[in-house]
C-alpha atoms as a PDB file:
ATOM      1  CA  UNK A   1      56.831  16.587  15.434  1.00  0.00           C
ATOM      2  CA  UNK A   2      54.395  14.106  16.103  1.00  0.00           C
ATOM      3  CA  UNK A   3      52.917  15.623  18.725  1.00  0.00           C
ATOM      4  CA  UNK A   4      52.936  19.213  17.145  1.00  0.00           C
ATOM      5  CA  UNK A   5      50.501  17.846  14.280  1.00  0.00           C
ATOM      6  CA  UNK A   6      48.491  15.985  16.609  1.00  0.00           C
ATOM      7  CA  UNK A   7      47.919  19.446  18.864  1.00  0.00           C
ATOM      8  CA  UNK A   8      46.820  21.137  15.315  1.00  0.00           C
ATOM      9  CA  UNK A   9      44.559  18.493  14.517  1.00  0.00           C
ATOM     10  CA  UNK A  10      42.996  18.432  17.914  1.00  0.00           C
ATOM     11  CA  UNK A  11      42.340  22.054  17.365  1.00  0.00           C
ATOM     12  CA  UNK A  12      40.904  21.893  13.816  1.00  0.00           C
ATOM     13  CA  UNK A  13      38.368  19.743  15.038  1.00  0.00           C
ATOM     14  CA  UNK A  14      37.579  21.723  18.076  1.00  0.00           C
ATOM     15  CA  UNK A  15      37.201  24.407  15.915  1.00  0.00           C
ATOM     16  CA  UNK A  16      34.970  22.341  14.014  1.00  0.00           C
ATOM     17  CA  UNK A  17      32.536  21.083  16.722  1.00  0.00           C
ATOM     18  CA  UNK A  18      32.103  24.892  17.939  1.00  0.00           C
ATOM     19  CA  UNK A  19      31.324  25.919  14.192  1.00  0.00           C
ATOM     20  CA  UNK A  20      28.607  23.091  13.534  1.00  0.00           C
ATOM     21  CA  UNK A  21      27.297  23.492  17.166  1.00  0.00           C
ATOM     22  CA  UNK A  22      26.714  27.652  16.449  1.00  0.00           C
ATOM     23  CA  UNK A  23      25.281  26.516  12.928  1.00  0.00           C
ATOM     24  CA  UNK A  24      22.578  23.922  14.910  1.00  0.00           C
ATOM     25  CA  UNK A  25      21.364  26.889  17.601  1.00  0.00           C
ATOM     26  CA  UNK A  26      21.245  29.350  14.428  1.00  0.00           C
ATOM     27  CA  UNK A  27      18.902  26.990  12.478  1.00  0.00           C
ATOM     28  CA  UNK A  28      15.942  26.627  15.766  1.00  0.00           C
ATOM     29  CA  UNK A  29      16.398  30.464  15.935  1.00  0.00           C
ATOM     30  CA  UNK A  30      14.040  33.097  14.673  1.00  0.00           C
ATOM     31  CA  UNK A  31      15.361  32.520  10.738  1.00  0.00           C
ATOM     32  CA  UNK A  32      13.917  28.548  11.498  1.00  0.00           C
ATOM     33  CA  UNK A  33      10.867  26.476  10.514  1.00  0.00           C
ATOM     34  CA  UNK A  34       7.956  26.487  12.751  1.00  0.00           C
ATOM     35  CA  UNK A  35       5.995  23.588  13.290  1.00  0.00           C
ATOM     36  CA  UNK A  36       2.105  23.402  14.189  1.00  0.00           C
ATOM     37  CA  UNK A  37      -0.079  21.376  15.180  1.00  0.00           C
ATOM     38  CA  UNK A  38      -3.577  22.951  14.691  1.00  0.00           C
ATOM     39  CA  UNK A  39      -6.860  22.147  16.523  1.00  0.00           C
ATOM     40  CA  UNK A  40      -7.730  19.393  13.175  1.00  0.00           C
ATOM     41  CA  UNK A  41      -4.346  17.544  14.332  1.00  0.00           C
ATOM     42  CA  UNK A  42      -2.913  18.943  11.091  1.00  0.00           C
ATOM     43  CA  UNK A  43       1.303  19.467  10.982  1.00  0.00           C
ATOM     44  CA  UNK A  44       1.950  23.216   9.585  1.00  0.00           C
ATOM     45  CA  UNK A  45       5.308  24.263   8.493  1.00  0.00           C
ATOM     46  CA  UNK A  46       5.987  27.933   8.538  1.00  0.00           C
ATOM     47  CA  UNK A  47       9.295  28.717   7.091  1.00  0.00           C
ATOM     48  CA  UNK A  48       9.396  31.994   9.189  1.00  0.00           C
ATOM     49  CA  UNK A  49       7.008  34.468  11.774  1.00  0.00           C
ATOM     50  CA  UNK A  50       4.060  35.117   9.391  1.00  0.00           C
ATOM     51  CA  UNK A  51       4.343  38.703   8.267  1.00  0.00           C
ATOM     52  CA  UNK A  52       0.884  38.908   6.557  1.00  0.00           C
ATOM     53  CA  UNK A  53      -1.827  37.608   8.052  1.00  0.00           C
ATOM     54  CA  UNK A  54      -5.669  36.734   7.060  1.00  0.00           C
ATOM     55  CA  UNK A  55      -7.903  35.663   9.791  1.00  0.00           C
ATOM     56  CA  UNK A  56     -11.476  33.711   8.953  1.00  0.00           C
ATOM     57  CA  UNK A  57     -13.166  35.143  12.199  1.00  0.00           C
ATOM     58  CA  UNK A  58     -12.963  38.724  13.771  1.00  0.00           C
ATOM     59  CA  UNK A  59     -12.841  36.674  16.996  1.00  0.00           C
ATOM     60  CA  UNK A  60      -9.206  36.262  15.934  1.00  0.00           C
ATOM     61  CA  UNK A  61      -7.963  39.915  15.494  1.00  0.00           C
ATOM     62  CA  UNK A  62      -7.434  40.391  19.193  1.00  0.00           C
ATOM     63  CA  UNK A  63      -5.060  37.410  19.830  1.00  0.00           C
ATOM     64  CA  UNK A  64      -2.807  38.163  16.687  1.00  0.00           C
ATOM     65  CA  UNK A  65      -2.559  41.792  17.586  1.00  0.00           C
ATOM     66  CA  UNK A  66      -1.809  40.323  21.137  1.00  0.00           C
ATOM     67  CA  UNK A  67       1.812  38.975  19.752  1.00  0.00           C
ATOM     68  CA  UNK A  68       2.375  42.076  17.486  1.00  0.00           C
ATOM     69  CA  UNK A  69       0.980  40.459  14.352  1.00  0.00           C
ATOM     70  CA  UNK A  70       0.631  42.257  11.673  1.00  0.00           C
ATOM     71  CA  UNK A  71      -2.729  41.461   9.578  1.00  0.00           C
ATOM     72  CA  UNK A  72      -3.418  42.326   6.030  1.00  0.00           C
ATOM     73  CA  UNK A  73      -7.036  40.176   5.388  1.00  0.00           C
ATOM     74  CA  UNK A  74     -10.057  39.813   7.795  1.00  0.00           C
ATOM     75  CA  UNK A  75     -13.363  38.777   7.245  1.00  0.00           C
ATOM     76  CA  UNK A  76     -16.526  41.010   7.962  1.00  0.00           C
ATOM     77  CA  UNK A  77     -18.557  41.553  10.749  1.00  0.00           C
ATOM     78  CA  UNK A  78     -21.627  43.069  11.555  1.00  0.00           C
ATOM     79  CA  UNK A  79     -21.538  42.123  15.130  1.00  0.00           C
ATOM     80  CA  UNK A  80     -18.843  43.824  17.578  1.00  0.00           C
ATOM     81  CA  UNK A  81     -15.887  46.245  16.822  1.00  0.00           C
ATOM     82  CA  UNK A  82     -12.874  45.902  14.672  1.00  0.00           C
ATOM     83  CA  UNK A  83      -9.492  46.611  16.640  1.00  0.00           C
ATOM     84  CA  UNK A  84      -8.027  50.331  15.397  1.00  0.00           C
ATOM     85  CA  UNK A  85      -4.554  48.048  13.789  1.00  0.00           C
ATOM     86  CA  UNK A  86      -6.752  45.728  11.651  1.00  0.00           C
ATOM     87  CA  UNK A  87      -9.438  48.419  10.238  1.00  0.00           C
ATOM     88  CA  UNK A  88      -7.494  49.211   7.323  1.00  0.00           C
ATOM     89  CA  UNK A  89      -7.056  45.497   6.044  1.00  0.00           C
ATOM     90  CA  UNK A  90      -8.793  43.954   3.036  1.00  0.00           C
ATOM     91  CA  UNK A  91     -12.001  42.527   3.853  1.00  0.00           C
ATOM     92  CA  UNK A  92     -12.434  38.822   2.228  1.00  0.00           C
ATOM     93  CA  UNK A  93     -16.357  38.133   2.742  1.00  0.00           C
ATOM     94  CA  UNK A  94     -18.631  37.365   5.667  1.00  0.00           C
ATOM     95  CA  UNK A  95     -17.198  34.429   8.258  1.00  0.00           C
ATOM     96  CA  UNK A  96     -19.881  31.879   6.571  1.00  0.00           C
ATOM     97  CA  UNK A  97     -19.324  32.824   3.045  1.00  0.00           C
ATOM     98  CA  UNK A  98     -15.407  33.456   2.191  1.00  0.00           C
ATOM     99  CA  UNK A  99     -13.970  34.876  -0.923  1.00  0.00           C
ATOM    100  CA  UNK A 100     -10.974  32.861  -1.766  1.00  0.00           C
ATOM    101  CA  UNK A 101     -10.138  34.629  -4.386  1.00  0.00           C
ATOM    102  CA  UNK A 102      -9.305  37.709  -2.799  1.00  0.00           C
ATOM    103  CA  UNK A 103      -7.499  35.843   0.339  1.00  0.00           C
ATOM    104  CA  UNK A 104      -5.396  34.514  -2.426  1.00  0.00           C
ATOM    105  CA  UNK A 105      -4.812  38.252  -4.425  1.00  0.00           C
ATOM    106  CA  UNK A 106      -3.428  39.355  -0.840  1.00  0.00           C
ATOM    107  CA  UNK A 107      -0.512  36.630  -1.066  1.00  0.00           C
ATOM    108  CA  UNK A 108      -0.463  36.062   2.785  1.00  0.00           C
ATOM    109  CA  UNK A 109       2.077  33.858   4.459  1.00  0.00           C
ATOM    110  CA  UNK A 110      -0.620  32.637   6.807  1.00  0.00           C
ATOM    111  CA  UNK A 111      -4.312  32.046   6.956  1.00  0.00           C
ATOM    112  CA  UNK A 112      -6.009  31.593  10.218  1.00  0.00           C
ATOM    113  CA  UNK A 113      -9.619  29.179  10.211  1.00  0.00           C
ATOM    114  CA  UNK A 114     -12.391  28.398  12.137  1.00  0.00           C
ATOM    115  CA  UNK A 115     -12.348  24.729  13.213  1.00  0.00           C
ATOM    116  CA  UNK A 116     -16.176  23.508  11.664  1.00  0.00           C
ATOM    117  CA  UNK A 117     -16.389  26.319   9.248  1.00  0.00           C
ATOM    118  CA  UNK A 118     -13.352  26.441   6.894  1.00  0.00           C
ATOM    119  CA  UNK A 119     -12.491  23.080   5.856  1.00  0.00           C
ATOM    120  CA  UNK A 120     -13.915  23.264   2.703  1.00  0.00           C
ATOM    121  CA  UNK A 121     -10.984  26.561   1.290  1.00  0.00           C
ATOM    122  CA  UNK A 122      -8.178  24.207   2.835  1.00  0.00           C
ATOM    123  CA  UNK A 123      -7.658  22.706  -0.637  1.00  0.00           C
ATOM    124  CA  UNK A 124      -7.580  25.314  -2.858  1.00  0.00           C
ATOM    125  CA  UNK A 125      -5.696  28.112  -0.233  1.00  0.00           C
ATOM    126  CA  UNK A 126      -3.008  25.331   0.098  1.00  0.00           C
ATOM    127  CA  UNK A 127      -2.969  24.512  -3.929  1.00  0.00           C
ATOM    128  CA  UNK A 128      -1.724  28.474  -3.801  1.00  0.00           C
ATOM    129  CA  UNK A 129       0.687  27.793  -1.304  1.00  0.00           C
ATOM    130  CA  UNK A 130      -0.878  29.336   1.568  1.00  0.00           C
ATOM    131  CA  UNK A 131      -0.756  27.860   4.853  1.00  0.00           C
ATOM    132  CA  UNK A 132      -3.081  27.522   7.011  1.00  0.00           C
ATOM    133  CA  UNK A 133      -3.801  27.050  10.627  1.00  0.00           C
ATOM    134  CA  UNK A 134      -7.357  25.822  11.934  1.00  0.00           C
ATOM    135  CA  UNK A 135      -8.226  26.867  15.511  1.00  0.00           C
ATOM    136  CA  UNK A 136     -11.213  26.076  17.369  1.00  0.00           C
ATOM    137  CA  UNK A 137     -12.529  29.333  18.870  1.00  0.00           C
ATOM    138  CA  UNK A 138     -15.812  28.623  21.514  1.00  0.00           C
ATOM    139  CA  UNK A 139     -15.243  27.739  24.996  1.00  0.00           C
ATOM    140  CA  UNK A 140     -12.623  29.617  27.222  1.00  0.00           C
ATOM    141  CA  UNK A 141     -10.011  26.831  27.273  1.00  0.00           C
ATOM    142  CA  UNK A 142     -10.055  27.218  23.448  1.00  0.00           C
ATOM    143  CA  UNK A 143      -9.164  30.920  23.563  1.00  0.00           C
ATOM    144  CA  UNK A 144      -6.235  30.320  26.021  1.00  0.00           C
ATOM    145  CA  UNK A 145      -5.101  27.734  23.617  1.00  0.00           C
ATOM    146  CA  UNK A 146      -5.471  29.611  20.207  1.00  0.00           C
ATOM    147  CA  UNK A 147      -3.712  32.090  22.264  1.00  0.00           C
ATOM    148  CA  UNK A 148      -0.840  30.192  22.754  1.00  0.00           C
ATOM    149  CA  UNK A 149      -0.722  28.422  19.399  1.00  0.00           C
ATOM    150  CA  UNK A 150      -0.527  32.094  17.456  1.00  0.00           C
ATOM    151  CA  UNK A 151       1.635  32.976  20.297  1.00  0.00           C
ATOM    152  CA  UNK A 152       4.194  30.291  19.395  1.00  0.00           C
ATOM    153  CA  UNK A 153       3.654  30.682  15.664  1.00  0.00           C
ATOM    154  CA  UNK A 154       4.681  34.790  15.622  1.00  0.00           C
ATOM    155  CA  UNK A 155       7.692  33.173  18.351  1.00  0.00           C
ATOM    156  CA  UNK A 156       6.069  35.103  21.027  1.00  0.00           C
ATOM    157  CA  UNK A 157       5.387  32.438  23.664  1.00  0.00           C
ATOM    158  CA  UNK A 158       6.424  34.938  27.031  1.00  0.00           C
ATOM    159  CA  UNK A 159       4.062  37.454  26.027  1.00  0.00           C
ATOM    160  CA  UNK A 160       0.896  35.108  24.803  1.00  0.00           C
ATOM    161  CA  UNK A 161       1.405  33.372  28.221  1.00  0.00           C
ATOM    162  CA  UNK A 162       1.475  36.907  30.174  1.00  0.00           C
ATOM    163  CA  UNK A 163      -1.596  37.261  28.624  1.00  0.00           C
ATOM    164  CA  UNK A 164      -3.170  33.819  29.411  1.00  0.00           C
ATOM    165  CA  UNK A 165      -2.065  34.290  32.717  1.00  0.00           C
ATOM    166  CA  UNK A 166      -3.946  37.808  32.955  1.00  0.00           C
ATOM    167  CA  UNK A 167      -7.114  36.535  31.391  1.00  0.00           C
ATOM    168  CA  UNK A 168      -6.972  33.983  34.183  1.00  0.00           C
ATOM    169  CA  UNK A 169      -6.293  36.672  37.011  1.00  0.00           C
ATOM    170  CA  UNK A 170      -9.496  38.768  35.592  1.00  0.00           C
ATOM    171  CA  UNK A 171     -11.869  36.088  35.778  1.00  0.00           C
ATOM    172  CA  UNK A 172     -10.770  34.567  39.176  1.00  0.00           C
ATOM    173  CA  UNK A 173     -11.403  38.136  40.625  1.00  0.00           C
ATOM    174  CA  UNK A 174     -14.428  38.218  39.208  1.00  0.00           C
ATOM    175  CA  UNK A 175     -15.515  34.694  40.522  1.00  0.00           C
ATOM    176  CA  UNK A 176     -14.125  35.214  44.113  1.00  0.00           C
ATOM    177  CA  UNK A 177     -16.852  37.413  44.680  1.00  0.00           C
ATOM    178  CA  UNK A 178     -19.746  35.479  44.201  1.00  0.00           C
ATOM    179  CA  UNK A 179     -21.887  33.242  46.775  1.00  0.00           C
ATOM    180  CA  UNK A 180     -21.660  30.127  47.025  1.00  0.00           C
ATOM    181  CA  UNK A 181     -24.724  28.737  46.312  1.00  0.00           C
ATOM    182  CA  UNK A 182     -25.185  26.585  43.344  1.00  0.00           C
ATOM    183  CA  UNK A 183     -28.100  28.251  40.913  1.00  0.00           C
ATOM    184  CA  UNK A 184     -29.515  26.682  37.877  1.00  0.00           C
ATOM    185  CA  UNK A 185     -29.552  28.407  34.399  1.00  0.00           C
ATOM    186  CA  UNK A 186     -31.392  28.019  31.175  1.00  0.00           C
ATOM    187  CA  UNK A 187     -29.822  29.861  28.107  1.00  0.00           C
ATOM    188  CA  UNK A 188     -31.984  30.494  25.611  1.00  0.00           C
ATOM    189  CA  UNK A 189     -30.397  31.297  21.556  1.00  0.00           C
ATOM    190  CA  UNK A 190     -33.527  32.923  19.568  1.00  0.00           C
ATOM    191  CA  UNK A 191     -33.121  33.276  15.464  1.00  0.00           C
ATOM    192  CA  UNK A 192     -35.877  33.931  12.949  1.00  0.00           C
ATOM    193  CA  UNK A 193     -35.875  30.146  12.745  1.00  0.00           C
ATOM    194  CA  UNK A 194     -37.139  29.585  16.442  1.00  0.00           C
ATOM    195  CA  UNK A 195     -34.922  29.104  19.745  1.00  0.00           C
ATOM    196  CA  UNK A 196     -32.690  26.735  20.931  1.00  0.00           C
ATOM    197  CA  UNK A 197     -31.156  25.702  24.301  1.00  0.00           C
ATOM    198  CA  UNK A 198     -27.537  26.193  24.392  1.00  0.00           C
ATOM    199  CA  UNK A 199     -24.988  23.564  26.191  1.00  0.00           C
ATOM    200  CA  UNK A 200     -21.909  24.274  28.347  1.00  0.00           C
ATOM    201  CA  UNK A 201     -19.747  24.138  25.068  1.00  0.00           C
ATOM    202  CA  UNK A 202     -21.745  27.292  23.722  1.00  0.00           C
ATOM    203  CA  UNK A 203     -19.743  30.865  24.895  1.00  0.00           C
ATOM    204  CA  UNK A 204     -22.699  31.750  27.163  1.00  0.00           C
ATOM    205  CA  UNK A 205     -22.428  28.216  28.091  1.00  0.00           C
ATOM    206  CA  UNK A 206     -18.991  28.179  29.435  1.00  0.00           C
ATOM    207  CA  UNK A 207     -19.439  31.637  31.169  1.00  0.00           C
ATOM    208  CA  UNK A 208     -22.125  30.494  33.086  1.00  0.00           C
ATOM    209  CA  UNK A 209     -19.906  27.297  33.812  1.00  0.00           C
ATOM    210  CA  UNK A 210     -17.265  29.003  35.143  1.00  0.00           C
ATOM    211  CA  UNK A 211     -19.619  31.134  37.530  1.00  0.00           C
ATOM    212  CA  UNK A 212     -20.742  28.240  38.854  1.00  0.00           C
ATOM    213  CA  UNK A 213     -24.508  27.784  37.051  1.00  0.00           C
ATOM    214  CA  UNK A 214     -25.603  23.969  36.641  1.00  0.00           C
ATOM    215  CA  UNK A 215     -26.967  23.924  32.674  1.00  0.00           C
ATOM    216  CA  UNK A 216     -30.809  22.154  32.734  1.00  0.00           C
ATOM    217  CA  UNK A 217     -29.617  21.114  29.793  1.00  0.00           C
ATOM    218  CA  UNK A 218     -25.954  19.443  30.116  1.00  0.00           C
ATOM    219  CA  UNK A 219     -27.066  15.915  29.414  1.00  0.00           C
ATOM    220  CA  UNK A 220     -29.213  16.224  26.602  1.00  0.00           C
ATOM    221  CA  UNK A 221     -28.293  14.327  24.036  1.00  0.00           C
ATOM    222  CA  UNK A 222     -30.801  14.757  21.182  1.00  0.00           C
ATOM    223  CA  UNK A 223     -29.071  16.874  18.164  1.00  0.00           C
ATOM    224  CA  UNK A 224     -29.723  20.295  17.077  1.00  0.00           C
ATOM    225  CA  UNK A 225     -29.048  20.546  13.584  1.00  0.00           C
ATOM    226  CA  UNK A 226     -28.218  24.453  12.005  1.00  0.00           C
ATOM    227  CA  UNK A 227     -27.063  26.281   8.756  1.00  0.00           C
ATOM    228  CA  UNK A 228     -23.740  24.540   9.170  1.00  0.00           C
ATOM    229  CA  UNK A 229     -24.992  20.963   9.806  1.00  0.00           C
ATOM    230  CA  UNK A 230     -25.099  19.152  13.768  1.00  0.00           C
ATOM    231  CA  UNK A 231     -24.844  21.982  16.600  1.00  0.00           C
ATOM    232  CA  UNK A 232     -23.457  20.301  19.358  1.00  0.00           C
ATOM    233  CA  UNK A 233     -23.394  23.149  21.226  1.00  0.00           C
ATOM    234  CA  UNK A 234     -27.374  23.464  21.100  1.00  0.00           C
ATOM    235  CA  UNK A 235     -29.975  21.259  22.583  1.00  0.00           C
ATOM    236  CA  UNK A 236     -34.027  21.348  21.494  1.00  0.00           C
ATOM    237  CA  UNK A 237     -36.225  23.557  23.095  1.00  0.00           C
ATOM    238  CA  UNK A 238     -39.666  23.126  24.388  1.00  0.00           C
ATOM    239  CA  UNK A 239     -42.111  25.300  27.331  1.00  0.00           C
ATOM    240  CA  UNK A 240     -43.054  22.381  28.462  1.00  0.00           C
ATOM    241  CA  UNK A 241     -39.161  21.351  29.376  1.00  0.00           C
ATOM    242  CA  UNK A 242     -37.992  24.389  30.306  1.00  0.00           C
ATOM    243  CA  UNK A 243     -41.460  24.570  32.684  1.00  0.00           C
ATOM    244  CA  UNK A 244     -40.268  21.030  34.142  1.00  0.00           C
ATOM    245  CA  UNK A 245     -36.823  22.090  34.792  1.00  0.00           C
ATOM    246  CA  UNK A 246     -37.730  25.481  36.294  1.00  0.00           C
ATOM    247  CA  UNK A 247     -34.410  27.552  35.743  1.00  0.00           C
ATOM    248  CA  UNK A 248     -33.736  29.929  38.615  1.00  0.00           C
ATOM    249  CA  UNK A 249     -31.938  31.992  36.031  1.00  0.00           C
ATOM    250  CA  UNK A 250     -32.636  32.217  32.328  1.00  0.00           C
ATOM    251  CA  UNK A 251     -30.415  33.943  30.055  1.00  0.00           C
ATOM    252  CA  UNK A 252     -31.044  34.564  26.607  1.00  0.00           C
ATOM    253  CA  UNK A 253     -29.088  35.242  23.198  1.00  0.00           C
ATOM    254  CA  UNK A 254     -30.441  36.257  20.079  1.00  0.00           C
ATOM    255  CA  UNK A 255     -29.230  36.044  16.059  1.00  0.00           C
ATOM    256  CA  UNK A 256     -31.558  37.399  13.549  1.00  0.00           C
ATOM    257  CA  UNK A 257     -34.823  37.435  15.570  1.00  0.00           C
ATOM    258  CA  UNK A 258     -37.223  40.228  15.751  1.00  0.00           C
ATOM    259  CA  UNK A 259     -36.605  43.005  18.296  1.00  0.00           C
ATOM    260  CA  UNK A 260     -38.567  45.773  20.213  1.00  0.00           C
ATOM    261  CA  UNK A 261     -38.273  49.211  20.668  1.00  0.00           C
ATOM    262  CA  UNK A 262     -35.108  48.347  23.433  1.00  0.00           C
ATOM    263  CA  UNK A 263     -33.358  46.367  20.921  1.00  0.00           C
ATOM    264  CA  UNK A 264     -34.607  43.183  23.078  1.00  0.00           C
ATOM    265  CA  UNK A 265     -35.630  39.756  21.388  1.00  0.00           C
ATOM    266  CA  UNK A 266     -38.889  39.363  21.157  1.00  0.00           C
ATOM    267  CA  UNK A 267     -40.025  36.081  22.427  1.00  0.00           C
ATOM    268  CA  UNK A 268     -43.677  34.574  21.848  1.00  0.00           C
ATOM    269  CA  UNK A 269     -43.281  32.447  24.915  1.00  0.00           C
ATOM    270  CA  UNK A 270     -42.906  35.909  26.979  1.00  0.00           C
ATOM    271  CA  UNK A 271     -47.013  36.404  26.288  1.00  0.00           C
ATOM    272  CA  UNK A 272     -47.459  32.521  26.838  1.00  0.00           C
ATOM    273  CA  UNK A 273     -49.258  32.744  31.139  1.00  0.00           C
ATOM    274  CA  UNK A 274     -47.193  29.483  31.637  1.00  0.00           C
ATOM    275  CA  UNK A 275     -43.606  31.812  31.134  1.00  0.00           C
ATOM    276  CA  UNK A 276     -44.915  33.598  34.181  1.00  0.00           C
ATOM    277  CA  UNK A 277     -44.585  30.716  36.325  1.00  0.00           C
ATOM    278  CA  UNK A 278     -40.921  29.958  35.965  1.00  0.00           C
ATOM    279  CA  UNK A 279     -38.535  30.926  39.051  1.00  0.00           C
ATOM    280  CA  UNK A 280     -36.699  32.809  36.935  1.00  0.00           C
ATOM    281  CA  UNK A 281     -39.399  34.970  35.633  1.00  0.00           C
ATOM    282  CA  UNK A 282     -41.286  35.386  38.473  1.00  0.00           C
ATOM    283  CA  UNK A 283     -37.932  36.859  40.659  1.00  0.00           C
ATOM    284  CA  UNK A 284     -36.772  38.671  37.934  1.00  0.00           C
ATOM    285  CA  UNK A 285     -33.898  36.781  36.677  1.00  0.00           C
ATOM    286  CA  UNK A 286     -34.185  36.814  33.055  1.00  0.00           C
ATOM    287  CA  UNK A 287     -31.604  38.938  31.276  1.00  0.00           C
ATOM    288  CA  UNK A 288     -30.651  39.440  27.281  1.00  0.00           C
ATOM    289  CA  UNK A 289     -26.933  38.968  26.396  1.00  0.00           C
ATOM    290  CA  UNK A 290     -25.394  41.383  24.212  1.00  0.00           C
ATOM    291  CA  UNK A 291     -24.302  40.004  20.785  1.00  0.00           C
ATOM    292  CA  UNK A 292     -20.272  41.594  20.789  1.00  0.00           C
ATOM    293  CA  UNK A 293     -20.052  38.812  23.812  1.00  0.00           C
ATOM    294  CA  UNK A 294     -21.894  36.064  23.337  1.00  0.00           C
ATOM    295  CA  UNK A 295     -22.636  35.340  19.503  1.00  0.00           C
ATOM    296  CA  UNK A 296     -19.094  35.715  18.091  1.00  0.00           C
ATOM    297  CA  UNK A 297     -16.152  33.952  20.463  1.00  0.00           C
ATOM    298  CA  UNK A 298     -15.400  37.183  22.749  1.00  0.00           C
ATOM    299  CA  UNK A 299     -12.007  36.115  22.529  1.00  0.00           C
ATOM    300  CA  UNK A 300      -9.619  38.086  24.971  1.00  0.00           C
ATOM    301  CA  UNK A 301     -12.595  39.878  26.544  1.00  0.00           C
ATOM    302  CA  UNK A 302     -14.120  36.562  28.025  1.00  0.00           C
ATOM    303  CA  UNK A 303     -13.279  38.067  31.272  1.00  0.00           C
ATOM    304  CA  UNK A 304     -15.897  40.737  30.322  1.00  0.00           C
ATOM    305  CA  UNK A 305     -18.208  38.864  29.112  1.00  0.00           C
ATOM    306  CA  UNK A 306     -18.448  36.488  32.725  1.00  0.00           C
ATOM    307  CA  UNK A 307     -18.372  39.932  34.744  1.00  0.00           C
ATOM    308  CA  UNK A 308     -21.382  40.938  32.404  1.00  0.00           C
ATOM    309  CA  UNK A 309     -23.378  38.195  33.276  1.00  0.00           C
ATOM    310  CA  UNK A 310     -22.148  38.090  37.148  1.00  0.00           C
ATOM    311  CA  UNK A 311     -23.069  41.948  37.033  1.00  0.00           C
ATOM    312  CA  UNK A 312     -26.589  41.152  35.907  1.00  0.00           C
ATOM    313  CA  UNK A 313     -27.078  37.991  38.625  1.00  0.00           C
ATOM    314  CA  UNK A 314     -25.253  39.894  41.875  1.00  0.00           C
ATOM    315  CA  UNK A 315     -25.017  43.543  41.068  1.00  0.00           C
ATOM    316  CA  UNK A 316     -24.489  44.603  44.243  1.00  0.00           C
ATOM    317  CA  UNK A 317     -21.302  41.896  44.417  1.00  0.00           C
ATOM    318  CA  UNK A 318     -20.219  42.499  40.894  1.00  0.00           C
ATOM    319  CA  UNK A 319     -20.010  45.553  38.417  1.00  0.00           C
ATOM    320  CA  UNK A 320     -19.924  45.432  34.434  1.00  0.00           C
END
C-alpha cells in the first residue's frame, strides 16, 4: 500500500512540475512584459506589443511599418513623404515643437522620441501613463539599431533583422563598385543663419564615411552651437579653411536658405573668385543634396541616399 501512495504522489508532483513549467514559457510569450533599454539607458516596461503608436520624427514611420506596427500619431513634416499606412494618423505638431496634449487625447500605448529633442515631454507623457522609448536616429549604425529595438518591442526580431541584413546587402553593392582611391570631402549645411561644416556623425557625414571620403573636418573640435543648443555634429566654417584644406569634393545641404530658380542654395561664397580655386570647384565636384535624404534621418532608405551621392561622384560606376 505503501508503495501504491508513493507512485500517486510521485505523479501529482510530476504533474505539477509540467503545469508550473507550461505556466513559466506562457508568461515570456507574446501575452508577457517587454523590457527596453532605450538609447538614454532608460528601462521601459511594455506590458504587451504596442498597438497604437505615436512617433516624434517621420524618420521613424518606416521602421515601425517595417514590423507591422500600427501607428495612430506622427508629427509633421514638410520635408520628404509620408508612408501610404501612416497618412491617415493624427498629426501632433512639428518635430521641434510637440503638442502633448493631443499625443495624450490619442491614448497610445507607446510613444517613440528623438534622443536630444524630446526629453523635455518625458515627464508629463509618463505622468499620463504613456511610455516612452527614446531612440537616437543620425548615423547608419543608429538606424540598424532603432531598427532592431522597435523590432524587439512589436516581438518581431526575424523580420527587423531580415531587414538590417538587406540594408547592409544594398549598401555593400553599392560600395563594391567604387575605386579605390581615398578622396577628401567638405560638406557644407547652409540655413538663413549662415553655413556650417558638418562632421562624420551628421547623415551626409556618415554616407560619405562609408564611401570611403576622409572629412577635412573630423578633428575639429571647436563647438557649433544651434536652435537646440551644442551641434556636435557641425563644425565652424570659414573660406579661408575650407581654401587651406582644398576638398576634392564638396557637398552641400541646405535648411531654410535662399534658393534659385533650380531650387539650388544660393551661396555668397559661390561669387567670392577665391571659391573658384578649390579642387572641387574647379573639376566640377560640387553637388547639392536633396533634403528627403540628408536633412531628416533617411532611415531605411540610407542605402539610397549613399548610391545618390556615389551616383553624383562616379556616374559612370554608379546609378541613382
Amino acid at each position: 500500500m505503501r508503495k501504491i501512495f508513493s507512485f500517486i504522489f510521485t505523479v501529482l508532483m510530476v504533474c505539477l512540475c509540467i503545469s508550473g513549467c507550461t505556466s513559466l514559457t506562457g508568461s515570456s510569450g507574446s501575452g508577457s512584459a517587454i523590457k527596453i533599454t532605450d538609447d538614454n539607458q532608460r528601462i521601459v516596461t511594455l506590458k504587451k506589443v504596442p498597438e497604437r503608436i505615436v512617433v516624434l520624427s517621420p524618420s521613424f514611420l518606416e521602421l515601425v511599418e517595417a514590423v507591422d506596427g500600427k501607428v495612430v500619431g506622427r508629427a509633421k513634416t514638410q520635408v520628404g513623404k509620408v508612408p501610404a499606412f501612416a497618412k491617415d494618423a493624427a498629426e501632433v505638431g512639428f518635430i521641434f515643437n510637440i503638442n502633448v496634449e493631443k499625443i495624450v487625447e490619442l491614448k497610445p500605448d507607446l510613444v517613440i522620441a528623438y534622443k536630444g529633442m524630446h526629453e523635455r515631454y518625458l515627464h508629463t507623457l509618463e505622468s499620463n501613463n504613456i511610455p516612452v522609448v527614446v531612440l537616437n536616429l543620425k548615423s547608419y549604425e543608429d538606424v540598424k539599431h532603432s531598427m532592431l529595438t522597435i523590432g524587439k518591442i512589436m516581438r518581431k526580431d526575424d523580420k527587423a533583422q531580415k531587414v538590417v541584413a538587406n540594408l547592409d546587402k544594398d549598401i555593400n553593392a553599392t560600395v563594391s563598385k567604387l575605386p579605390k582611391s581615398e578622396r577628401s570631402v567638405a560638406i557644407l549645411h547652409t540655413t538663413s543663419m549662415g553655413i556650417t561644416m558638418e562632421k562624420e556623425t551628421s547623415i551626409a557625414g556618415c554616407c560619405a564615411k562609408m564611401l570611403k571620403l576622409r572629412n577635412v573636418v573630423q578633428g575639429e573640435t571647436k563647438p557649433v552651437s544651434g536652435p537646440m543648443g551644442t551641434q556636435p555634429d557641425k563644425a565652424p566654417y570659414s573660406l579661408e579653411d575650407l581654401l587651406e584644406k582644398n576638398p576634392q569634393v564638396i557637398f552641400i545641404t541646405s535648411m531654410g536658405a535662399p534658393r534659385d530658380a533650380e531650387g539650388n542654395p544660393k551661396l555668397e561664397i559661390m561669387s567670392n573668385p577665391a571659391w573658384n580655386s578649390i579642387d572641387a570647384v574647379k573639376n566640377k565636384q560640387v553637388f547639392f543634396l536633396p533634403d528627403d535624404l540628408f536633412l531628416l534621418n533617411p532611415g531605411l532608405e540610407y542605402p539610397k541616399a549613399v548610391r545618390y551621392m556615389a551616383a553624383k561622384m562616379y556616374p559612370d560606376a554608379v546609378k541613382e
